[in-house]
Protein backbone atom coordinates (compact mmCIF):
# COMPACT_ATOMS: atom_id res chain seq x y z
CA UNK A 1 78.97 115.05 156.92
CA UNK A 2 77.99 114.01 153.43
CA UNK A 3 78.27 117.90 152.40
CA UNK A 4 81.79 118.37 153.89
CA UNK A 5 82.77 115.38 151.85
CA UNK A 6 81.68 117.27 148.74
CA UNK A 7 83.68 120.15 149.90
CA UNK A 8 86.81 118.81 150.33
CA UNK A 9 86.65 116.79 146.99
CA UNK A 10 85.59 119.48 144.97
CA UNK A 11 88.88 121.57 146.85
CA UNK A 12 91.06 118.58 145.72
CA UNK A 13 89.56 118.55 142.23
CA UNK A 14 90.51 121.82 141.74
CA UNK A 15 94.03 122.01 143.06
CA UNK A 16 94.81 119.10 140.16
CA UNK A 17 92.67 121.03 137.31
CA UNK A 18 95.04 124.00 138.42
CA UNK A 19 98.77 121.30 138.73
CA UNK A 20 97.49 119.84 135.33
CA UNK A 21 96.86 123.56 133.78
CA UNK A 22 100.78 124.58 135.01
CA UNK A 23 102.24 121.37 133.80
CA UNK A 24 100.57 122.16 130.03
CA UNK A 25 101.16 125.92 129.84
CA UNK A 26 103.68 127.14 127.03
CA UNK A 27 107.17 125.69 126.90
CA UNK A 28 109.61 128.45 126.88
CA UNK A 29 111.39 129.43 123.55
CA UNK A 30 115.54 128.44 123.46
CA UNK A 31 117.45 130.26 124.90
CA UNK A 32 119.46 132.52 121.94
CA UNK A 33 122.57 130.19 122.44
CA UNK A 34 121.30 126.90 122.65
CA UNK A 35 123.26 124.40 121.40
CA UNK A 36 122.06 121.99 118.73
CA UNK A 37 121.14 118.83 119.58
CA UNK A 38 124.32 116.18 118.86
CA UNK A 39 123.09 113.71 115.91
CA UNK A 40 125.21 110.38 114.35
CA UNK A 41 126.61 107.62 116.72
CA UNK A 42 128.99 108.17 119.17
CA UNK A 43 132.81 108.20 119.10
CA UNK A 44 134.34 105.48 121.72
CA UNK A 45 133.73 106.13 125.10
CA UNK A 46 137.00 107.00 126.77
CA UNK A 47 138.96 108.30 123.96
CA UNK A 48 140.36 111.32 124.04
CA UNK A 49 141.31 113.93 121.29
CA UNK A 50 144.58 115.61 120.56
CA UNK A 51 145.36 119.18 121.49
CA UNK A 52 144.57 120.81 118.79
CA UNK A 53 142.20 118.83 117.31
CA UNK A 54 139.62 121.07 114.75
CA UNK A 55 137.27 118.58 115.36
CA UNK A 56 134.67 117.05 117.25
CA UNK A 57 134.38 113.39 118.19
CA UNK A 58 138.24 113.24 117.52
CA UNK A 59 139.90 110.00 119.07
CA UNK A 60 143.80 109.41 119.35
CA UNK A 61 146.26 107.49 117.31
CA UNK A 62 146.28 104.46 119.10
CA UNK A 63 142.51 104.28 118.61
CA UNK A 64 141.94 105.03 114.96
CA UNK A 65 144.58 102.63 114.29
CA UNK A 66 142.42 100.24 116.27
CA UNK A 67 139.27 100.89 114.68
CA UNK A 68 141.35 100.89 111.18
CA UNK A 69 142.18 97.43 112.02
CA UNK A 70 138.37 96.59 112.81
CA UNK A 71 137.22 97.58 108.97
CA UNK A 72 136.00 95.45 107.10
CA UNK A 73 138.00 96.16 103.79
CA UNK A 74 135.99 95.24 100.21
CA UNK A 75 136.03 96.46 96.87
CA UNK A 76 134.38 99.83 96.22
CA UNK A 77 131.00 99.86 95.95
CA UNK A 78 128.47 100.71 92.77
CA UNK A 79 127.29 103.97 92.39
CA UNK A 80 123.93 102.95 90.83
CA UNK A 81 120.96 104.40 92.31
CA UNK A 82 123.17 107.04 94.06
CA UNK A 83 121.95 110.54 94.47
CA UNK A 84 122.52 113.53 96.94
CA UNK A 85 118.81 113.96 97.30
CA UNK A 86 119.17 110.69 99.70
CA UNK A 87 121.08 112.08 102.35
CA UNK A 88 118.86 115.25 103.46
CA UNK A 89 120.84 118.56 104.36
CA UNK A 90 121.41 120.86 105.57
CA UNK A 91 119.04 119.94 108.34
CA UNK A 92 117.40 122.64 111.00
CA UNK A 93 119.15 123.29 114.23
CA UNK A 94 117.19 125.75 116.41
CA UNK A 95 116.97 128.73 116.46
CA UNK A 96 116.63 129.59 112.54
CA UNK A 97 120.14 127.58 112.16
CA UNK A 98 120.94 125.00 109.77
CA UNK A 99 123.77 122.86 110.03
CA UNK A 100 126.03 124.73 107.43
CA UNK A 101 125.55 127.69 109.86
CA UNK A 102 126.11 125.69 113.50
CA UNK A 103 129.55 124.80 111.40
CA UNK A 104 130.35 127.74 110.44
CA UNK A 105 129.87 129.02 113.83
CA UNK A 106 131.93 126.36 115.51
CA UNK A 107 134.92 126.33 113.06
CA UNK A 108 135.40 130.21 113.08
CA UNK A 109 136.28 132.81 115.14
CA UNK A 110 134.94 135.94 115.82
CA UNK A 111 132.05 134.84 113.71
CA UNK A 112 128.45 136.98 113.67
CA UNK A 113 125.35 136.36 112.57
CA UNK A 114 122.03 138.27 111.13
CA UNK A 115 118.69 137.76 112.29
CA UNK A 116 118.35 134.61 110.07
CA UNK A 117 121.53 133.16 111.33
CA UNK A 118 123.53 133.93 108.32
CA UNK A 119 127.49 134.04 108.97
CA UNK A 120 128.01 137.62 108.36
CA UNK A 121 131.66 138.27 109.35
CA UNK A 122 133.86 135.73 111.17
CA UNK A 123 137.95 134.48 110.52
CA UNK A 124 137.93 130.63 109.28
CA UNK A 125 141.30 128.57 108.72
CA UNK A 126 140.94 125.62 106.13
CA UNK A 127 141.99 122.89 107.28
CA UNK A 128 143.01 121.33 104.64
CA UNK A 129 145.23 123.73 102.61
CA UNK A 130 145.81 126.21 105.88
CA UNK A 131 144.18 128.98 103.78
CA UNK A 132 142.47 131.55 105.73
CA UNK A 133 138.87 133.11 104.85
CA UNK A 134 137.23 135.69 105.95
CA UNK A 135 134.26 135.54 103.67
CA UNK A 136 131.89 133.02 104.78
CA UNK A 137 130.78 132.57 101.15
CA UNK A 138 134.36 130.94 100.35
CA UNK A 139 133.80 128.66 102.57
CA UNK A 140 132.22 125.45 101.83
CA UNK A 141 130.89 122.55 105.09
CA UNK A 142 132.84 119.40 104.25
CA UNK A 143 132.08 115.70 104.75
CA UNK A 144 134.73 114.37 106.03
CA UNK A 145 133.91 111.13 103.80
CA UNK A 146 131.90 112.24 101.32
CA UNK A 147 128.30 111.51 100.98
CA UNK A 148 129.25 109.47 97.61
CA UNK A 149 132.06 107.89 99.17
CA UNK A 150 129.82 106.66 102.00
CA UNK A 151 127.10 105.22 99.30
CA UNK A 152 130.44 103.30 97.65
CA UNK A 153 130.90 101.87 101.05
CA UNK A 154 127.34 100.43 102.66
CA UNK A 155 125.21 103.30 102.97
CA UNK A 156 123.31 102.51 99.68
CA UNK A 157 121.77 99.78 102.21
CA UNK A 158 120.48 102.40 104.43
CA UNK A 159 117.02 103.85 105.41
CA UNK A 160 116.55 107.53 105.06
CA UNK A 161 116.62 108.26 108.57
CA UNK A 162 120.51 106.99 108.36
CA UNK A 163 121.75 108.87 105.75
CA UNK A 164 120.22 111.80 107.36
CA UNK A 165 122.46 111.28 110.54
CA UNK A 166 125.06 110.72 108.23
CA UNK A 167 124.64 114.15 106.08
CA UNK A 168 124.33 116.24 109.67
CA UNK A 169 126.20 114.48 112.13
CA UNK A 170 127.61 116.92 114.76
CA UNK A 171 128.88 114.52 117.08
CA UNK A 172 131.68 112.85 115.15
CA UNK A 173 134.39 114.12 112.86
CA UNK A 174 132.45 114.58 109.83
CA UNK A 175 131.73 118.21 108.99
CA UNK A 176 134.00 120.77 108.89
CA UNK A 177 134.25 124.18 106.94
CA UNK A 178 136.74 124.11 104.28
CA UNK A 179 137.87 126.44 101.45
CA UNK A 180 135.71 125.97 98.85
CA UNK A 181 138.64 125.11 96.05
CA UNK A 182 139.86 122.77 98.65
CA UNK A 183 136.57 120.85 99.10
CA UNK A 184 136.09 120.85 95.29
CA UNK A 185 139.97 119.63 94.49
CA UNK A 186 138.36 116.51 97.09
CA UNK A 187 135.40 115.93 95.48
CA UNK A 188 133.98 112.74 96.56
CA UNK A 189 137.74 110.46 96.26
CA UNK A 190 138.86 108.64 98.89
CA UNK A 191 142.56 109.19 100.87
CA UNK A 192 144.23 107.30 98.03
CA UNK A 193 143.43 109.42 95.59
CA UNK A 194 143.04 112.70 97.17
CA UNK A 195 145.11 113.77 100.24
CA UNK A 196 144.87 117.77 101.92
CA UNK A 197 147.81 119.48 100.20
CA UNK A 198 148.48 120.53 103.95
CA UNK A 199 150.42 117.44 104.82
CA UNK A 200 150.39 119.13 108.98
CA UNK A 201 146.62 118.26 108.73
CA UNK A 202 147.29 114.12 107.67
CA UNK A 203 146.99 112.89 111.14
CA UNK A 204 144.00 115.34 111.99
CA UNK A 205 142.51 113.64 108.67
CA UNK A 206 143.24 110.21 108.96
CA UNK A 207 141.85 109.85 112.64
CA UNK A 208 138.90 112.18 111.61
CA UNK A 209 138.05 109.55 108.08
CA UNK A 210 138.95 106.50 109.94
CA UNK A 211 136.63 107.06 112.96
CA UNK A 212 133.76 108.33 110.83
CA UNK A 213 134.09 105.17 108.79
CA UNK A 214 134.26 103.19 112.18
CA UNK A 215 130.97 104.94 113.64
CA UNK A 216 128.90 104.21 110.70
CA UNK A 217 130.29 100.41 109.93
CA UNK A 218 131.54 101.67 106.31
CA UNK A 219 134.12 99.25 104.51
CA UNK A 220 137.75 100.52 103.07
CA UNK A 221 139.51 99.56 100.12
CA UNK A 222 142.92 98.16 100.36
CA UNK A 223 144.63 101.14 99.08
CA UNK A 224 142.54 103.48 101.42
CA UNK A 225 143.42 101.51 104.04
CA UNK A 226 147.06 101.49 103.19
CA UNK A 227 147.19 105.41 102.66
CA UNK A 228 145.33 105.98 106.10
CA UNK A 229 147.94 103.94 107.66
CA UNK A 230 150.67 106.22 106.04
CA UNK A 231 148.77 109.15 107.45
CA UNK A 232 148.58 107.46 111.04
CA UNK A 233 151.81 107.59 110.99
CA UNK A 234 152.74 111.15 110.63
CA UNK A 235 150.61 111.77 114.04
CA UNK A 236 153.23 112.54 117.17
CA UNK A 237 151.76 109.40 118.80
């Protein structure tokens, strides 16, 4: 009896040395078209985007102008201490892709890639001046509010990991590719003093600043607040 007992346990022992052994074995590679993982808070649950939206995370009228109305507004912030170093990008995606070229991907059409997931060839429409590229090199990745702009308004108070989201964030409306004179005309000013010479993308830009600012508990001026209301206002709804 005793050496049955032996048996059997030695049986069992093995069947978990072999479960274990299949549970630890290699993790299969990505598949090719994997999609990054999202990074950055997220937008409101429930709202929905406009048709025609060029950008993720978008939420109606009726809800930016709520979350405009739920900013705290205060004087710009100092720049002291600022650098771009503090926000790391462009951050890896998968798959040999960095964020610039997950953009890319996602703003374009007909876009291709080399083996090292360089845009090749592709169709992109700027957003902000309606200009459209089809060299990927004219093309720069846009934040929405600038990395700057977003030290002027509270995140100089943030840890690293923060200003990471911040710099990378592919769930709310805060990259997008852009002509590259377009991006540099914007710099790192805020809607009252820079506004895309394509006034058809105001409303698109107003919803996009306004719930980026909301996401990340960033602060307005009162004259950014006043021109995002006047941008509101040229959306349909």
């Amino acid at each position: 009896m005793g050496r049955h007992i032996r048996v059997r346990g030695a049986v069992v022992a093995a069947a978990l040395l072999l479960a274990v052994a299949g549970c630890s074995g290699p993790t299969a590679p990505a598949a090719p078209d994997a999609k990054p993982s999202a990074s950055g808070p997220k937008p409101p649950a429930g709202a929905e985007a406009a048709a025609g939206d060029a950008l993720p995370g978008m939420v109606d009228a009726a809800v930016a102008r709520t979350q405009l109305a739920a900013l705290k507004v205060a004087p710009a912030g100092t720049m002291a201490g600022y650098s771009r170093d503090k926000f790391t990008h462009w951050t890896q995606q998968g798959n040999k892709c960095d964020t610039r070229e997950v953009i890319l991907e996602r703003d374009g059409t007909g876009v291709t890639r080399d083996a090292e997931c360089r845009a090749v060839s592709g169709t992109w429409k700027s957003l902000y001046d309606g200009v459209v590229v089809t060299d990927a090199a004219k093309m720069d990745i846009d934040h929405m509010v600038p990395l700057a702009e977003g030290w002027r308004s509270g995140a100089a108070g943030w840890d690293a990991a923060k200003r990471k989201a911040f710099a990378n964030d592919l769930t709310n409306p805060q990259l997008l590719a852009v002509t590259a004179a377009s991006n540099r005309s914007k710099g790192d000013q805020s809607p009252d003093l820079w506004q895309p010479p394509e006034k058809s993308s105001w409303c698109q830009y107003g919803r996009a600043w306004t719930t980026v600012k909301s996401a990340y508990g960033l602060t307005v001026t009162e004259p950014e607040k006043k021109m995002l209301t006047t941008m509101l206002d040229t959306c349909a709804s």
